[in-house]
Structures are given as structure tokens and as C-alpha cells.
C-alpha atoms as a PDB file:
ATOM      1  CA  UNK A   1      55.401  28.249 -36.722  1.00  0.00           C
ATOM      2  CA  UNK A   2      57.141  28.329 -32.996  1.00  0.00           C
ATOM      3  CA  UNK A   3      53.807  26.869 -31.417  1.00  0.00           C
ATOM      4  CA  UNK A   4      53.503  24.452 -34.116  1.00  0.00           C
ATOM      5  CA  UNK A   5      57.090  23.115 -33.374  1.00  0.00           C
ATOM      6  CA  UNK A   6      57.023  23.312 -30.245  1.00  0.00           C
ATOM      7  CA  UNK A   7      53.663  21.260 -30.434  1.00  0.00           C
ATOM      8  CA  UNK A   8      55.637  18.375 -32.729  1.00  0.00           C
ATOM      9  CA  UNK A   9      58.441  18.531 -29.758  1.00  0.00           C
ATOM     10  CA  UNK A  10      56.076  17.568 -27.133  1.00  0.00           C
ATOM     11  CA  UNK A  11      55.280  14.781 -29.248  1.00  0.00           C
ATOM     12  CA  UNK A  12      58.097  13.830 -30.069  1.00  0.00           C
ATOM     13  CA  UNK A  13      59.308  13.629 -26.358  1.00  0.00           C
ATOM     14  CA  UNK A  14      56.123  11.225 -25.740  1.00  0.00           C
ATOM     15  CA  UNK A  15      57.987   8.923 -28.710  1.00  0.00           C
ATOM     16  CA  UNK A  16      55.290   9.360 -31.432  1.00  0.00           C
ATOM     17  CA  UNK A  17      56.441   8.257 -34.706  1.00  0.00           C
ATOM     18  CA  UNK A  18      54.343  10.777 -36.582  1.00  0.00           C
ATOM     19  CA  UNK A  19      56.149  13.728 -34.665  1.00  0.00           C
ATOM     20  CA  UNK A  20      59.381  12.495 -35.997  1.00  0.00           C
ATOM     21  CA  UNK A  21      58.023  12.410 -39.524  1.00  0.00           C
ATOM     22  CA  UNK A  22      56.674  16.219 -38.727  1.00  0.00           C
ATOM     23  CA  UNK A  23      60.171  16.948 -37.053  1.00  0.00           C
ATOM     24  CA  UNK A  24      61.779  15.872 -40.473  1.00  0.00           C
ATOM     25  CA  UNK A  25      60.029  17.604 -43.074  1.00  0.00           C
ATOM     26  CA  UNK A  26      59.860  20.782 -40.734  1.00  0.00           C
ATOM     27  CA  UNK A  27      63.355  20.773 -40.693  1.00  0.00           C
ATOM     28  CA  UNK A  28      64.807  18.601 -43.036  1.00  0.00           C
ATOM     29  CA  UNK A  29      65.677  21.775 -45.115  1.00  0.00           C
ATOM     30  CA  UNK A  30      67.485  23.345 -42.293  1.00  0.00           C
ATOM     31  CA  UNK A  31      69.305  20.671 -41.203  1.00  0.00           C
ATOM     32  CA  UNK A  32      70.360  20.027 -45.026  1.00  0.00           C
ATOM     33  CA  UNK A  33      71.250  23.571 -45.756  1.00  0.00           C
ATOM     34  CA  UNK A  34      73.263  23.813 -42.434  1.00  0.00           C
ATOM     35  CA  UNK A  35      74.924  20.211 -42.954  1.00  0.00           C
ATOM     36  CA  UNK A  36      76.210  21.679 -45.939  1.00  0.00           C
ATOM     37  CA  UNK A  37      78.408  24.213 -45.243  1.00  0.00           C
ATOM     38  CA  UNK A  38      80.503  21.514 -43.202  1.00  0.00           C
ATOM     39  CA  UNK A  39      79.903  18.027 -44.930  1.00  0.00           C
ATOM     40  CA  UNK A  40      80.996  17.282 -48.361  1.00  0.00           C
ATOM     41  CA  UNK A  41      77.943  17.049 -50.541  1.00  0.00           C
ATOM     42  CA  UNK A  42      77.878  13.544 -51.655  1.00  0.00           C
ATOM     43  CA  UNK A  43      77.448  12.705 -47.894  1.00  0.00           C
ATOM     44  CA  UNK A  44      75.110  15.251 -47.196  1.00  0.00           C
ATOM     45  CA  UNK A  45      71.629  12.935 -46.959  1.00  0.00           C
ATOM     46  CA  UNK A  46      74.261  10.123 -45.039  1.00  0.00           C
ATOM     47  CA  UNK A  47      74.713  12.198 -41.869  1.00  0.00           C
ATOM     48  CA  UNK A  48      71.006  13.683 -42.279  1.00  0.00           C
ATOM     49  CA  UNK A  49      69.864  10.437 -41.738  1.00  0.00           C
ATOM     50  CA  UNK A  50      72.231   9.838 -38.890  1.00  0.00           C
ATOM     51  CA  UNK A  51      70.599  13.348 -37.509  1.00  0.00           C
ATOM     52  CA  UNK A  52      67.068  11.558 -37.735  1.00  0.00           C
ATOM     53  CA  UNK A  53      68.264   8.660 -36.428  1.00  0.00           C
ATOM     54  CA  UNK A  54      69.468   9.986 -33.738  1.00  0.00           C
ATOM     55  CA  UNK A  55      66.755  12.226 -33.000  1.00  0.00           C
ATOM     56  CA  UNK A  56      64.456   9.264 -32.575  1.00  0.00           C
ATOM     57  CA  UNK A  57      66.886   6.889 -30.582  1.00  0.00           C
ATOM     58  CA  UNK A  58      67.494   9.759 -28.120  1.00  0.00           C
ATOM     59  CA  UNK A  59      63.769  11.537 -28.532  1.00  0.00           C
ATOM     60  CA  UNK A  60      62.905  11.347 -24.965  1.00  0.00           C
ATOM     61  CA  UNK A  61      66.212  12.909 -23.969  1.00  0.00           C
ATOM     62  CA  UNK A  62      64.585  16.449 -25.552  1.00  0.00           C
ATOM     63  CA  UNK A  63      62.792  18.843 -22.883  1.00  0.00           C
ATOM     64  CA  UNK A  64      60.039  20.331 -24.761  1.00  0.00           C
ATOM     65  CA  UNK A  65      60.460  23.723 -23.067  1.00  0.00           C
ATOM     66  CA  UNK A  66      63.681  23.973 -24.832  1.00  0.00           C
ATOM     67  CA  UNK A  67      63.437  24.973 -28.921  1.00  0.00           C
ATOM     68  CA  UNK A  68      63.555  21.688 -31.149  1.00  0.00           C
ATOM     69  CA  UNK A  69      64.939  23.592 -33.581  1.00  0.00           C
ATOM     70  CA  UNK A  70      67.778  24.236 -31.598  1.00  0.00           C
ATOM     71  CA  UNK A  71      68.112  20.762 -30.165  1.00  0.00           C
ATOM     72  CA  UNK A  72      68.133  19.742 -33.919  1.00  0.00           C
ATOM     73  CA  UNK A  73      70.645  21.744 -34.807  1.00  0.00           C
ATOM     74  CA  UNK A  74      72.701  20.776 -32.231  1.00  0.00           C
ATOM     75  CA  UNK A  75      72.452  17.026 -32.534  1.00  0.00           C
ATOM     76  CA  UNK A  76      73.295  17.994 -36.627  1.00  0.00           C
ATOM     77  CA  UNK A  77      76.762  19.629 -35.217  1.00  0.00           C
ATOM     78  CA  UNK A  78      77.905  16.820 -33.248  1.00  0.00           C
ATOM     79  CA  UNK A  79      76.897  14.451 -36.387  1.00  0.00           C
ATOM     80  CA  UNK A  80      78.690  16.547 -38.738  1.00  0.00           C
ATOM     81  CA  UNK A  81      81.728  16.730 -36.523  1.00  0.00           C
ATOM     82  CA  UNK A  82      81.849  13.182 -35.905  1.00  0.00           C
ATOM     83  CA  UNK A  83      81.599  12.734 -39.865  1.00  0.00           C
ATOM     84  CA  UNK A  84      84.518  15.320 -40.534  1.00  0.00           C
ATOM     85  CA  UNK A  85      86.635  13.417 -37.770  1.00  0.00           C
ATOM     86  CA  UNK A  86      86.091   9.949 -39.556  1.00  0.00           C
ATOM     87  CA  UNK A  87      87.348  11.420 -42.876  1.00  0.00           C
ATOM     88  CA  UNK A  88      91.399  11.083 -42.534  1.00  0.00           C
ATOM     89  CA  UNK A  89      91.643  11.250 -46.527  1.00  0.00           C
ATOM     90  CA  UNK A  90      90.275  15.388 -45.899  1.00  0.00           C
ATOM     91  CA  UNK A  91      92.038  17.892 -44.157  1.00  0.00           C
ATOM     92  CA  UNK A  92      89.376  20.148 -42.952  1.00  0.00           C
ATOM     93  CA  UNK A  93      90.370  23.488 -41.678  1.00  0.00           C
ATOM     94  CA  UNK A  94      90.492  24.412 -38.412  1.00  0.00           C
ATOM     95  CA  UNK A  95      88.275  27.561 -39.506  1.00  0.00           C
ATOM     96  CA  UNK A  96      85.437  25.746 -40.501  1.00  0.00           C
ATOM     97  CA  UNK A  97      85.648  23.477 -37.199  1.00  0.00           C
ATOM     98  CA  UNK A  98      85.000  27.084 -35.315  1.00  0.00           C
ATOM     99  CA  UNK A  99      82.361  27.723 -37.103  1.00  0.00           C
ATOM    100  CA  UNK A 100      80.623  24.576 -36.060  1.00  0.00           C
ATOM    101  CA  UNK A 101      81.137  24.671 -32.899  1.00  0.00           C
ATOM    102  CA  UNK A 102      80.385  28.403 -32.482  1.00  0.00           C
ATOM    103  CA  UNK A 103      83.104  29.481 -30.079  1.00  0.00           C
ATOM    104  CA  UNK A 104      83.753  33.075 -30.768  1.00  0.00           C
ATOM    105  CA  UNK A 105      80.103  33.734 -31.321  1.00  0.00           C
ATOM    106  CA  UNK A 106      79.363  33.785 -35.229  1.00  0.00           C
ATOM    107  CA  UNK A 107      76.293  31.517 -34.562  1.00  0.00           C
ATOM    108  CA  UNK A 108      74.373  34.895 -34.297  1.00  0.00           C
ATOM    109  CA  UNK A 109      75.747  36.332 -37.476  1.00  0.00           C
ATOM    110  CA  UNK A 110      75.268  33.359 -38.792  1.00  0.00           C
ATOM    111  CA  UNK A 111      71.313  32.465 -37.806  1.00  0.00           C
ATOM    112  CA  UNK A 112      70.918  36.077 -39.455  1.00  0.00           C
ATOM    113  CA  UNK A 113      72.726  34.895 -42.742  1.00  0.00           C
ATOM    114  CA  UNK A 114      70.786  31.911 -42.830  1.00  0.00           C
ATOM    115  CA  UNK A 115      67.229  34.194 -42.417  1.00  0.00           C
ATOM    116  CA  UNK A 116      68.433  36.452 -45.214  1.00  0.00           C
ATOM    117  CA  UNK A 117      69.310  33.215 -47.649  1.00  0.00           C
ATOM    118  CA  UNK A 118      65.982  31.920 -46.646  1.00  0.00           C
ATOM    119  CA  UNK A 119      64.089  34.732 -47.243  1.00  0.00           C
ATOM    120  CA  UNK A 120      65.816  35.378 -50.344  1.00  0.00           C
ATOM    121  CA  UNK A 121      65.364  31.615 -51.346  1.00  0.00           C
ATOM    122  CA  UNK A 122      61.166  32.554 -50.336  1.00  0.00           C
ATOM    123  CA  UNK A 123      61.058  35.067 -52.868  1.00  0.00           C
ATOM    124  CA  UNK A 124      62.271  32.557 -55.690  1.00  0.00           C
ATOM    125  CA  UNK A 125      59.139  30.694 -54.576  1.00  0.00           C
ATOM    126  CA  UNK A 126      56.022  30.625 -57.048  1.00  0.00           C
ATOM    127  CA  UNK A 127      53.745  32.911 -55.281  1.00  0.00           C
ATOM    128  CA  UNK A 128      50.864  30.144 -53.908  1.00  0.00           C
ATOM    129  CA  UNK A 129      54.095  27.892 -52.621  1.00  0.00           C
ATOM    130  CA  UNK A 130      55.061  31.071 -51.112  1.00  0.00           C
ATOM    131  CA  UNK A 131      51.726  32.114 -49.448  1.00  0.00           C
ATOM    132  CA  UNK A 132      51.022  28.881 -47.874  1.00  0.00           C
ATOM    133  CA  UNK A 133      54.602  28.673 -46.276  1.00  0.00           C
ATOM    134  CA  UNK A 134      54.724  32.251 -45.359  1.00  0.00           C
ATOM    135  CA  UNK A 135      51.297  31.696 -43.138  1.00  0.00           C
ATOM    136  CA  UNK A 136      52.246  28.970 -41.837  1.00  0.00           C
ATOM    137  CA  UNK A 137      56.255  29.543 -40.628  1.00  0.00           C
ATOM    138  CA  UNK A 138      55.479  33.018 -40.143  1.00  0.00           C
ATOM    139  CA  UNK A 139      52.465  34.101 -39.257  1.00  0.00           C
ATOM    140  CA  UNK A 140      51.339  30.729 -37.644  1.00  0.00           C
ATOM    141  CA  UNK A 141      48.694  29.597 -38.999  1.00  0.00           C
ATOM    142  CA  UNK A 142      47.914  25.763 -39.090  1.00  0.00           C
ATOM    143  CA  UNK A 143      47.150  23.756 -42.484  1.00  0.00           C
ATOM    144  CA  UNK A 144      43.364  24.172 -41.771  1.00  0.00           C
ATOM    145  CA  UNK A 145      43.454  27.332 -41.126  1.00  0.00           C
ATOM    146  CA  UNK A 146      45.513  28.188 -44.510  1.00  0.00           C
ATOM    147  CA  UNK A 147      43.005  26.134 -46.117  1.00  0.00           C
ATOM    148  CA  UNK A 148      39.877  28.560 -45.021  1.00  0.00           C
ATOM    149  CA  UNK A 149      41.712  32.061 -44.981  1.00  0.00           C
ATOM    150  CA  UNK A 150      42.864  31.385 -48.965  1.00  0.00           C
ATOM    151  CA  UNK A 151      39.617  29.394 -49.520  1.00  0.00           C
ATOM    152  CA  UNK A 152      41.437  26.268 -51.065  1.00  0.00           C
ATOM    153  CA  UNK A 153      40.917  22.987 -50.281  1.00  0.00           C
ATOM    154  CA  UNK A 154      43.125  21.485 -47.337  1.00  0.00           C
ATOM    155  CA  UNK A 155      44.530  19.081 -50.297  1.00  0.00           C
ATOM    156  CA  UNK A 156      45.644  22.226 -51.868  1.00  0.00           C
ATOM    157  CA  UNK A 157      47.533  23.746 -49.114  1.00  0.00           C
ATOM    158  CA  UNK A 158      49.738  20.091 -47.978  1.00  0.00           C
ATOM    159  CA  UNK A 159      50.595  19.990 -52.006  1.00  0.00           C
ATOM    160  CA  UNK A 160      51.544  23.528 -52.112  1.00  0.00           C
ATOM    161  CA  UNK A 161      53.889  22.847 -48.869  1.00  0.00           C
ATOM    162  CA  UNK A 162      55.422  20.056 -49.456  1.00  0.00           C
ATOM    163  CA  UNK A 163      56.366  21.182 -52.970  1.00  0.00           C
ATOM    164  CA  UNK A 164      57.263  24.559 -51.742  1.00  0.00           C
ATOM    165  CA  UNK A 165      59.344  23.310 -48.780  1.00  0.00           C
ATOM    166  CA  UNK A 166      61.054  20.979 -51.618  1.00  0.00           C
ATOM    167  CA  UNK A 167      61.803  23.380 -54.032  1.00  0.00           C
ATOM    168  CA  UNK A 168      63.291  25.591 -50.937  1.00  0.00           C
ATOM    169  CA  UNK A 169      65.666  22.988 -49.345  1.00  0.00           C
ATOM    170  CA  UNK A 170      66.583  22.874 -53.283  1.00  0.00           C
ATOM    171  CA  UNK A 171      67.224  26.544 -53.417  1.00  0.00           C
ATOM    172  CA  UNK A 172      69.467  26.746 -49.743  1.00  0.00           C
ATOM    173  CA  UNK A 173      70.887  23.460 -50.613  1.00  0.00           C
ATOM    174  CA  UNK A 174      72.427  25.065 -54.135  1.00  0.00           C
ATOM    175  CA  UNK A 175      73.401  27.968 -51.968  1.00  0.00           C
ATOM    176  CA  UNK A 176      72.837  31.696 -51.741  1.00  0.00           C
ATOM    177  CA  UNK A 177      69.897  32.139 -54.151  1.00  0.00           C
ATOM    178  CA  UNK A 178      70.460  34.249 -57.203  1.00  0.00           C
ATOM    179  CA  UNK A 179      68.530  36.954 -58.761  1.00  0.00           C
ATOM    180  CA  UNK A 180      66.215  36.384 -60.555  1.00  0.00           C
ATOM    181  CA  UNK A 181      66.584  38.604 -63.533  1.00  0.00           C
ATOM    182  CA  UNK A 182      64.492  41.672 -62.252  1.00  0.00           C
ATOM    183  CA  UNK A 183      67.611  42.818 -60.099  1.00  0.00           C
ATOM    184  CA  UNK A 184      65.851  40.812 -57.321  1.00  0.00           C
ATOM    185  CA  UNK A 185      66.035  38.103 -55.538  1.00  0.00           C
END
């Protein structure tokens, strides 16, 4: 999946609509999931797209050596503080600002939160949702590639994807999965 990104960030940097598109429904989820736990939730898809927007007005700003991930992320934390600083009717604690901005180093406990919620949130996953996004975000293997290994139709894997990737922003955006009845989740 890292290659893969990293090839959408090169792209990206060299202003090509398509990589943007990529960029977005890579990690739309992410950036929905994490805008969450800071932005109230009816303005949730607001300051995503401001995240987009920004991404693409400032796209050539990105060094492609650097993780687009993390230079997602980070343009999603100076969004959602902006957001929280233009909402005087809220009082937002200062705890939650600390957590944004990382300052006493709880990004790492939380990046290893977020990997346990995801991975929880994979396992809710109907299993050929879960295969296709498994080989491709962990194991790195492209569409095509998914396509001959399972011996499916390239069709068949995109549909699987996007559906699975869908139904998983759904699951992190609801928070913490549950189990799911078999003492698992």
C-alpha cells in the first residue's frame, strides 16, 4: 500500500487531477475517522472537503519523499483546528486541543489505537471486501494483480474496494467497532 501511495504522491506533486481523486478515496476514511474525534459530526464532510481542497490548491507544496499520509493528516489538523477556533458558540476543551496537536506525544499511542480500530473494523468486513483490501493496503498488491492472484475479474476487485473501503469509513466513522456476536470483533 506504501508504494502505491507514495506512487499517487508523486502524482499528485506533478498536479494530476486523477492523483487527487486516488489521494481521496485512499484516505478519505482516515481523514474522516480522524476528523471525527475533533469536529462535531454534522460538519464532519465540511472540513473534509476543506482538507481536499486544500490538498489540491497547495499539491505542489508536498515533497514526495515525505509520507502523504502524513502530509494529509497534517493539513486535516490545521483544518480541524481552524474549524474548532471559528466555533465561539462551543467551548472545546483544552484536552482535546492537545490531542490534535500532539504535544506530549500521544500521536504514537494514538496511530496504534487507530490500527487496532481499523483492524477490528477489517474483521467486520464480508470476507471478499476483506481479501481485496487486505492485499492491497497490506500486502501491496495492485488492482491487477488482486484481479489474477483471486482469479476475478479486475471489475470484481474495484467493486469489492470501493464498497469495502465504504462500508469501513462507515464502521471507524460510527466508532470503535463492536463485536460481532461470536465474542469477536
Amino acid at each position: 500500500m506504501e508504494a502505491a501511495l507514495a506512487d499517487v504522491g508523486v502524482r499528485l506533486h506533478r498536479g494530476e487531477p486523477e492523483a487527487l481523486e486516488e489521494a481521496y478515496r485512499t484516505l478519505g476514511p482516515l481523514v474522516m475517522s480522524y476528523l471525527g474525534r475533533y469536529v462535531p459530526q454534522p460538519d464532519i464532510e465540511d472540513v473534509m472537503q476543506r482538507v481536499f481542497y486544500e490538498v489540491w490548491r497547495v499539491h505542489d507544496r508536498y515533497d514526495p519523499e515525505l509520507s502523504l499520509r502524513g502530509w494529509v493528516l497534517g493539513i486535516a489538523r490545521k483544518r480541524a483546528i481552524d474549524h474548532l477556533r471559528k466555533r465561539r458558540d462551543v467551548v472545546v476543551p483544552i484536552d482535546s486541543m492537545r490531542e490534535i496537536t500532539g504535544d506530549d506525544g500521544r500521536d504514537i499511542a494514538e496511530r496504534l489505537v487507530w490500527a487496532d480500530e481499523v483492524r477490528a473494523a477489517l474483521d467486520l468486513l464480508p470476507d471478499l471486501q476483506r481479501q481485496v483490501i487486505e492485499m492491497a493496503y497490506f500486502e501491496g498488491y495492485t488492482q491487477s494483480e488482486i484481479a489474477a492472484r483471486i482469479q476475478v475479474p479486475l471489475g470484481t476487485v474495484k467493486t469489492r474496494t470501493a464498497r469495502g473501503l465504504q462500508r469501513l469509513a462507515g464502521l471507524l466513522e460510527a466508532g470503535r467497532p463492536k463485536t460481532d456476536g461470536r465474542g469477536t470483533r
